[in-house]
N, C-alpha and C. Protein backbone atom coordinates (compact mmCIF):
# COMPACT_ATOMS: atom_id res chain seq x y z
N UNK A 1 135.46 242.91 184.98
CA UNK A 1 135.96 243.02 183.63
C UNK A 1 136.28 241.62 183.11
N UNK A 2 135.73 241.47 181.85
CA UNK A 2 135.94 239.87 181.43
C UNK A 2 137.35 239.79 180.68
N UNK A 3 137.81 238.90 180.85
CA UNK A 3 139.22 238.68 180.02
C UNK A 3 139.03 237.58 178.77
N UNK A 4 139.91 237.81 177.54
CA UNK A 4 139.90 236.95 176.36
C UNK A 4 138.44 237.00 175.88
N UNK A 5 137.89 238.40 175.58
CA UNK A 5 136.79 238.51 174.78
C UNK A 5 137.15 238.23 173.74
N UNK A 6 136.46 238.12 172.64
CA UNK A 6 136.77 238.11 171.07
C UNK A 6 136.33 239.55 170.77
N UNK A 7 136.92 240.08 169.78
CA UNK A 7 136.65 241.54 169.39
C UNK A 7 135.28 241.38 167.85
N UNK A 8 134.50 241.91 167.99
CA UNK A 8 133.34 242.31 167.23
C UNK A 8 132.13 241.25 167.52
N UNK A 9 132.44 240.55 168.47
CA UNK A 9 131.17 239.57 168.77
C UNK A 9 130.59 239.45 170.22
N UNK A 10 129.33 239.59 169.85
CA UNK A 10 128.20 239.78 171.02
C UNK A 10 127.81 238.93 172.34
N UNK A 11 128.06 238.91 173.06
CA UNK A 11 127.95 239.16 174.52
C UNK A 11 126.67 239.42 175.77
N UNK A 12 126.32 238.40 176.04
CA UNK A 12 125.21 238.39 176.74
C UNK A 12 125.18 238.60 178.42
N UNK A 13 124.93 239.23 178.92
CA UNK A 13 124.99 239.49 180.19
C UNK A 13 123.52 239.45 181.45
N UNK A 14 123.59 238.68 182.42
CA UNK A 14 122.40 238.83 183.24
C UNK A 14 122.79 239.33 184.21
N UNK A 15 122.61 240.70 185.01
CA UNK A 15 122.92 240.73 186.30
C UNK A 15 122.05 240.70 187.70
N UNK A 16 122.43 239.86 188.06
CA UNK A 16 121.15 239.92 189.61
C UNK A 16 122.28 240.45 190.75
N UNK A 17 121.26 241.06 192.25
CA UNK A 17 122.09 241.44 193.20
C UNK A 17 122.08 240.98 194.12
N UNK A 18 123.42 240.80 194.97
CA UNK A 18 123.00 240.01 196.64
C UNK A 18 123.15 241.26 197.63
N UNK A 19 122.21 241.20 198.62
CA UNK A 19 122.57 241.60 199.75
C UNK A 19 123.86 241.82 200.63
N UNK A 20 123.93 242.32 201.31
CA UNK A 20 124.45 241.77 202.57
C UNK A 20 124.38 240.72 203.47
N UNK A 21 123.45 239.82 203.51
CA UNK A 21 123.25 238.36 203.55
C UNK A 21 123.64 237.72 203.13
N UNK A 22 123.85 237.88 201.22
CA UNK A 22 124.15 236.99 200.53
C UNK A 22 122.90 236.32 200.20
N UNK A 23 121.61 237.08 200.17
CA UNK A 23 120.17 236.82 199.03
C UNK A 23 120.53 236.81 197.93
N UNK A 24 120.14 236.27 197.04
CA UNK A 24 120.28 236.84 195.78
C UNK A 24 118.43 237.45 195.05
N UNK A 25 118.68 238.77 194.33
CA UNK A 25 117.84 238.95 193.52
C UNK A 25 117.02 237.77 192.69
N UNK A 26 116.12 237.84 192.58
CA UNK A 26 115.39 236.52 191.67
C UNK A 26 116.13 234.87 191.63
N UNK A 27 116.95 234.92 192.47
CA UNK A 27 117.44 233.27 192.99
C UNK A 27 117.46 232.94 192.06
N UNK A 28 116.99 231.56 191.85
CA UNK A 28 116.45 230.50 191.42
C UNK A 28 115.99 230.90 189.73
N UNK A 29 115.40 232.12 190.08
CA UNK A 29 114.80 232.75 188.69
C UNK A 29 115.86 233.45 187.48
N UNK A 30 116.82 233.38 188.05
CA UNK A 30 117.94 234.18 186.84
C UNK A 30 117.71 234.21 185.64
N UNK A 31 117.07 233.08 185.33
CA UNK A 31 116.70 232.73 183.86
C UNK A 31 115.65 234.21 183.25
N UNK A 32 114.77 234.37 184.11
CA UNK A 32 113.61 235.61 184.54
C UNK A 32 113.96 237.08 184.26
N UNK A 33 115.60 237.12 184.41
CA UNK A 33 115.88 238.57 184.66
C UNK A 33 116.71 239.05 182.92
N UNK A 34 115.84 239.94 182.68
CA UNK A 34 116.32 239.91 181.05
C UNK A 34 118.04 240.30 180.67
N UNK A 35 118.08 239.66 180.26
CA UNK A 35 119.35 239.81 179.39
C UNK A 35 119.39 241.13 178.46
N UNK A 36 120.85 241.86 178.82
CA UNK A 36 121.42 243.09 177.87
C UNK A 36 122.96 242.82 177.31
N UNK A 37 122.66 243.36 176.10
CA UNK A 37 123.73 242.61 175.00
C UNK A 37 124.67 243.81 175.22
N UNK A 38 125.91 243.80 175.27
CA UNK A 38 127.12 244.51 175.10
C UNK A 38 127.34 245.02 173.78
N UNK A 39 126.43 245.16 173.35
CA UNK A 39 126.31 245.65 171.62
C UNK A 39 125.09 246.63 171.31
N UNK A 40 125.31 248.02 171.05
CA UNK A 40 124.52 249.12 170.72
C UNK A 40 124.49 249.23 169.40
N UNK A 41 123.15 249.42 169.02
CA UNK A 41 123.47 249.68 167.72
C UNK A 41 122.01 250.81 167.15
N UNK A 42 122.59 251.60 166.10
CA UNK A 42 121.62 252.61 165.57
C UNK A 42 122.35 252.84 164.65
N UNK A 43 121.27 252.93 163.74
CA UNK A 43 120.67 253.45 162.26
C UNK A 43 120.24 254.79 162.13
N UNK A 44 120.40 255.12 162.97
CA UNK A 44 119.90 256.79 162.82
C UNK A 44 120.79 257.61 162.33
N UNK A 45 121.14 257.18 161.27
CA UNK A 45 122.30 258.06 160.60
C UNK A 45 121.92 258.96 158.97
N UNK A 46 122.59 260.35 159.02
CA UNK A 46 121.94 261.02 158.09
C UNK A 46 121.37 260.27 156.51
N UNK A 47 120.77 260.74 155.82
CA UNK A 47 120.35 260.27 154.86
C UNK A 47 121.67 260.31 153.93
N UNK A 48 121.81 259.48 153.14
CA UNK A 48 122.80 259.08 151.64
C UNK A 48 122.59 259.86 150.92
N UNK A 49 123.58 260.84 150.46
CA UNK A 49 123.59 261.88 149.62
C UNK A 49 123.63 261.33 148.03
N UNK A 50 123.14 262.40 147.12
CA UNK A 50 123.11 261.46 145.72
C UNK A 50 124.19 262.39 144.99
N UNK A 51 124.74 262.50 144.22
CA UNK A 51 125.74 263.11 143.32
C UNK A 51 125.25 262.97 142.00
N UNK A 52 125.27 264.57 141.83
CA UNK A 52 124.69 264.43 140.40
C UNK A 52 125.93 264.28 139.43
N UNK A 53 124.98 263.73 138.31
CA UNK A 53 125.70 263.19 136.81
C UNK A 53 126.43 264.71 136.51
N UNK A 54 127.79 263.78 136.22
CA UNK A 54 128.72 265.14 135.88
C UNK A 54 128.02 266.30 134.48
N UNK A 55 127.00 264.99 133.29
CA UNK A 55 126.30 265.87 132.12
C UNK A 55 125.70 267.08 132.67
N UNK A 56 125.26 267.18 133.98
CA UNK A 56 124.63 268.12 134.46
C UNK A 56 125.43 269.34 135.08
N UNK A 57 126.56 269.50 135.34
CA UNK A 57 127.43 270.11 135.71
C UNK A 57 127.97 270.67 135.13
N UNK A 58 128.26 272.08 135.02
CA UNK A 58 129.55 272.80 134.34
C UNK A 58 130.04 274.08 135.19
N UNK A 59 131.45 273.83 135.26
CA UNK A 59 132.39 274.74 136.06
C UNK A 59 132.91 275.66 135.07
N UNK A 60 132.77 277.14 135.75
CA UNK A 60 133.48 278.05 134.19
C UNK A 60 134.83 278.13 135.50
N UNK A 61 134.85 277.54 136.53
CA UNK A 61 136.23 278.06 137.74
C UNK A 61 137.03 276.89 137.05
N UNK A 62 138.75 276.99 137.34
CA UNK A 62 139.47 275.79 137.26
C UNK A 62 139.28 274.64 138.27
N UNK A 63 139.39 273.98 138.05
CA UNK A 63 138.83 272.32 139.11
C UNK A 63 137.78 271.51 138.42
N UNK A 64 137.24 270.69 139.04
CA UNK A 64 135.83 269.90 139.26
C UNK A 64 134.84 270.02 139.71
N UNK A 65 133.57 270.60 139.72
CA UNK A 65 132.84 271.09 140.63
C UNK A 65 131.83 269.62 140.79
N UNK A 66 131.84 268.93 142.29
CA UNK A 66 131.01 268.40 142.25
C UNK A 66 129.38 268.99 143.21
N UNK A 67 128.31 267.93 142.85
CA UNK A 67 127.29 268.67 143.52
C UNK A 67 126.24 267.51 144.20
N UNK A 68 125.68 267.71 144.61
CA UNK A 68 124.68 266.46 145.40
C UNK A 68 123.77 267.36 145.94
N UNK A 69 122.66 266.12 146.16
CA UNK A 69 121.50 266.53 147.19
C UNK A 69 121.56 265.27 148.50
N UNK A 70 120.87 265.98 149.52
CA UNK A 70 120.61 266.83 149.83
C UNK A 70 121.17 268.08 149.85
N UNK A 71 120.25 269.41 150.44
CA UNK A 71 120.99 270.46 150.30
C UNK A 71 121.16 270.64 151.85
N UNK A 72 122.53 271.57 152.13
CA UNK A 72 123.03 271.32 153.18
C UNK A 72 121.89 272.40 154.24
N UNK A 73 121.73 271.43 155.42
CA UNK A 73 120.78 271.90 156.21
C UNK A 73 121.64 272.18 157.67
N UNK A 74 121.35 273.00 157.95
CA UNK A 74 122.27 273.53 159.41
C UNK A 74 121.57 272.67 160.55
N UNK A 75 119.95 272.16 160.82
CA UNK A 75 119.75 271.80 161.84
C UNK A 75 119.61 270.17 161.69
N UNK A 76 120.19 270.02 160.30
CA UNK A 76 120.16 268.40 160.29
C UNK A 76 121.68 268.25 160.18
N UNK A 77 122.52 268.73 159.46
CA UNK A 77 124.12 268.33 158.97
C UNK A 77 125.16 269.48 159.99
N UNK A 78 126.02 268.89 160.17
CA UNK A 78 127.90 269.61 160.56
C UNK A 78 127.74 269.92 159.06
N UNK A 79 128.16 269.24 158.26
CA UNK A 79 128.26 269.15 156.69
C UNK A 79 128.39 267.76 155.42
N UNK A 80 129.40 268.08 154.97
CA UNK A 80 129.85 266.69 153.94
C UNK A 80 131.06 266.71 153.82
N UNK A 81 131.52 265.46 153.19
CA UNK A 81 132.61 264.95 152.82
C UNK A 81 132.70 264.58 151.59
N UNK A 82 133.66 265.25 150.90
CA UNK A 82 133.87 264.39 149.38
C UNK A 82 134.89 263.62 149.19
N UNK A 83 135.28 262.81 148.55
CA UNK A 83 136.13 261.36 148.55
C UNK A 83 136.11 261.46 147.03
N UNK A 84 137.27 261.03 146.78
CA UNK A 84 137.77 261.12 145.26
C UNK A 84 139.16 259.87 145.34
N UNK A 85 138.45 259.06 143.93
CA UNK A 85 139.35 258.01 143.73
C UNK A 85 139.55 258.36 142.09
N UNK A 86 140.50 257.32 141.31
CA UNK A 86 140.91 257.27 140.02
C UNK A 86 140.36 256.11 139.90
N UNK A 87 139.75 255.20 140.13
CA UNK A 87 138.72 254.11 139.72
C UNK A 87 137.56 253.81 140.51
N UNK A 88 136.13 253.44 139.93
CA UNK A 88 134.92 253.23 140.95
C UNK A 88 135.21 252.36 141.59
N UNK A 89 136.22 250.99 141.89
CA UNK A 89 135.90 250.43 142.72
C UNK A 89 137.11 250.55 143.79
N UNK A 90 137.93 251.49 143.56
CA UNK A 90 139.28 252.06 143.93
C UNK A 90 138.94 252.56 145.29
N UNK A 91 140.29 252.95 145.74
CA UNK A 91 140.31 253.35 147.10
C UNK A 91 140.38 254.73 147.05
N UNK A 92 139.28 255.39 147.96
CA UNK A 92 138.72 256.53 147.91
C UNK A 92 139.23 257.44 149.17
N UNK A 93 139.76 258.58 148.73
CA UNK A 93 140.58 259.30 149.51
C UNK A 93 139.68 260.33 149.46
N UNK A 94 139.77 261.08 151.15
CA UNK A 94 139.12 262.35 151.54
C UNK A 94 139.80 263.91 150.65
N UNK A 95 138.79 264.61 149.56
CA UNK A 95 139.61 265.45 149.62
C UNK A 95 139.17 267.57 149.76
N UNK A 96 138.04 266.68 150.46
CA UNK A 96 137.70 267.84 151.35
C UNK A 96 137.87 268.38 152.50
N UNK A 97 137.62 269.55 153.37
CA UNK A 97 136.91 269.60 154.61
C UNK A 97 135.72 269.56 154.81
N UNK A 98 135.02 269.86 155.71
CA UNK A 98 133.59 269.69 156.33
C UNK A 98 133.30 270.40 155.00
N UNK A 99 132.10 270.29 153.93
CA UNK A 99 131.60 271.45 153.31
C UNK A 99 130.09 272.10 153.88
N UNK A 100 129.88 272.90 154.20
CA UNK A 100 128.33 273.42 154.38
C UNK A 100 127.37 274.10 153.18
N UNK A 101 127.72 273.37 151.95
CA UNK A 101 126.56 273.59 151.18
C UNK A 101 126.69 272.18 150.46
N UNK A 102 125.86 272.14 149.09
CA UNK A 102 125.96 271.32 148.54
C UNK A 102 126.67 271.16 146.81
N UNK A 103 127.48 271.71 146.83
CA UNK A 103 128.65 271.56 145.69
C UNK A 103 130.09 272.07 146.62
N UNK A 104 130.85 271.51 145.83
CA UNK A 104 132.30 271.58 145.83
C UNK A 104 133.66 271.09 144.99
N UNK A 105 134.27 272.28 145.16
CA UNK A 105 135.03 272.96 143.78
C UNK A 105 136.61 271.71 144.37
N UNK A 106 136.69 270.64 143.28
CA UNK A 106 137.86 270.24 143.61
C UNK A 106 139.05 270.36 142.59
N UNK A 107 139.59 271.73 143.17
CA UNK A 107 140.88 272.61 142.76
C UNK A 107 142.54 271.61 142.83
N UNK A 108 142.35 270.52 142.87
CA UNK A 108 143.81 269.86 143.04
C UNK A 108 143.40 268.68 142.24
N UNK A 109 142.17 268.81 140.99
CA UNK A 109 142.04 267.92 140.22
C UNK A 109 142.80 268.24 139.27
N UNK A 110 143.57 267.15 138.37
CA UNK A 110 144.35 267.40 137.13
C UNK A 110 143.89 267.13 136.16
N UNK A 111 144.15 268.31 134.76
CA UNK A 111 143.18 268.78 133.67
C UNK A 111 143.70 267.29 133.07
N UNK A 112 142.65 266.25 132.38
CA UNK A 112 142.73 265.14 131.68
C UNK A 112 142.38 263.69 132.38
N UNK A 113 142.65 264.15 133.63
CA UNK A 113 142.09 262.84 134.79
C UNK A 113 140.82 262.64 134.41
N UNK A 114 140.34 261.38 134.75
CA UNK A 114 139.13 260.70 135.07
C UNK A 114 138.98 260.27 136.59
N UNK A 115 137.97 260.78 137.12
CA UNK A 115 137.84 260.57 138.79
C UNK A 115 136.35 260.29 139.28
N UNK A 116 136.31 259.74 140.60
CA UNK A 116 135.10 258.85 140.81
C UNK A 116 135.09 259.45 142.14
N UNK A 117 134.03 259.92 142.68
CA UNK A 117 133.74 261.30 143.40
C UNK A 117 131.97 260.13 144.69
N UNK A 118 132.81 260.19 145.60
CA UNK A 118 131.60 259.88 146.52
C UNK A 118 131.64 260.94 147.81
N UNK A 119 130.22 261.21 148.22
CA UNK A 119 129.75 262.40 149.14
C UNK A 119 129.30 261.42 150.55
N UNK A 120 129.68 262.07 151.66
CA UNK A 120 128.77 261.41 152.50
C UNK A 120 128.65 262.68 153.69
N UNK A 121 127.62 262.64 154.12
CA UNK A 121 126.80 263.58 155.14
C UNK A 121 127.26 263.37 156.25
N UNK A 122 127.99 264.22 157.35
CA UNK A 122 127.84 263.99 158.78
C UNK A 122 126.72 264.88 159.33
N UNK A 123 126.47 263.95 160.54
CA UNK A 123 125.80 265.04 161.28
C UNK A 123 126.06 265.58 162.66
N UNK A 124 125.26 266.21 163.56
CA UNK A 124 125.94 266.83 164.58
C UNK A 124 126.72 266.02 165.90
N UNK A 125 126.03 264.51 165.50
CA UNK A 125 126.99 263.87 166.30
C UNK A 125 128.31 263.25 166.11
N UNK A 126 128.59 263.83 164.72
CA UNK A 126 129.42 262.95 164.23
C UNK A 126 129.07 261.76 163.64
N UNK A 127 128.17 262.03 163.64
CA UNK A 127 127.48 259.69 162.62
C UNK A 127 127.50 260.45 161.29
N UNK A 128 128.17 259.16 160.32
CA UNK A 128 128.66 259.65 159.26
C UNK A 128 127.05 258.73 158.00
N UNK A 129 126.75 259.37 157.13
CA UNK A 129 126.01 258.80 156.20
C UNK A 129 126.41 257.32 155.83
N UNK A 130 125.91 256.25 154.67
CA UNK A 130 126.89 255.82 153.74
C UNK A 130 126.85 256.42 152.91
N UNK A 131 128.58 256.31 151.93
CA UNK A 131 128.67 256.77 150.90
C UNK A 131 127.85 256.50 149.62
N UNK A 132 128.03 257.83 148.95
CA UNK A 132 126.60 257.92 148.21
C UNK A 132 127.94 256.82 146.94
N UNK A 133 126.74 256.67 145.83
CA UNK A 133 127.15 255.94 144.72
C UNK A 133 127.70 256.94 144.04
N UNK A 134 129.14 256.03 143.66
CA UNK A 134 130.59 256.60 143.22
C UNK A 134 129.89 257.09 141.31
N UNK A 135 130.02 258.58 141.07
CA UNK A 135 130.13 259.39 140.01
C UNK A 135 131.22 259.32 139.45
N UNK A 136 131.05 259.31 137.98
CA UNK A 136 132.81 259.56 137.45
C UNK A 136 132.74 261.38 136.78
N UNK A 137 133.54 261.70 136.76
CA UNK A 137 133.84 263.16 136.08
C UNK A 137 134.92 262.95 135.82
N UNK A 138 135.06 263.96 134.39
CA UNK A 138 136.21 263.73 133.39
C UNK A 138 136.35 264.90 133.55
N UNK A 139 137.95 265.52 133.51
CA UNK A 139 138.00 267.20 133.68
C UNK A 139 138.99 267.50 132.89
């Protein structure tokens, strides 16, 4: 275990093996034996949901109804997340649970607010989308 790493920076490692003698694997050659980085990384994360323009939307229920695509797929998504701030470049608070379709009714919006509504997709491993581009709705 290495001590006084720095936290978020990458890390190169070669390992060769000795015997019971005290041979070593590729000696001389260490240089030879490829290097693995202490850093994983993947992109394989669901697609970026889009949120449609509130003009397109109308709720006859009390709340906000927002809506996006994709549409929710059982063998690609857990579900979504909606995030709701009072400004687009504001700090965006969760105010859903998991949803498994693709709209959702946000019932703890207040009649006269202006709000900025971003969606993001999990999927079954838990890897979260990025958030889609922040919508405003007026309610």
């Amino acid at each position: 275990r290495d001590k006084g790493l720095e936290a978020n920076k990458i890390y190169w490692y070669r390992v060769s093996a000795l015997d019971w003698l005290g041979n070593e694997s590729s000696g001389a050659k260490i240089a030879t034996i490829p290097a693995i980085s202490t850093f994983t990384y993947s992109n394989d994360v669901p697609k970026t949901p889009v949120v449609q323009d509130i003009n397109s939307v109308a709720s006859p229920e009390c709340g906000v109804l927002v809506r996006w695509q994709p549409a929710f797929n059982a063998n690609k998504h857990q579900g979504f997340l909606v995030f709701r701030s009072l400004s687009q470049k504001g700090d965006y608070r969760q105010v859903s649970a998991i949803v498994r379709q693709n709209k959702f009714l946000d019932q703890t919006a207040i009649k006269g607010n202006t709000y900025w509504y971003q969606v993001q997709a999990i999927d079954h491993e838990n890897k979260l989308s990025q958030p889609s581009a922040a919508v405003q709705y007026k309610y």
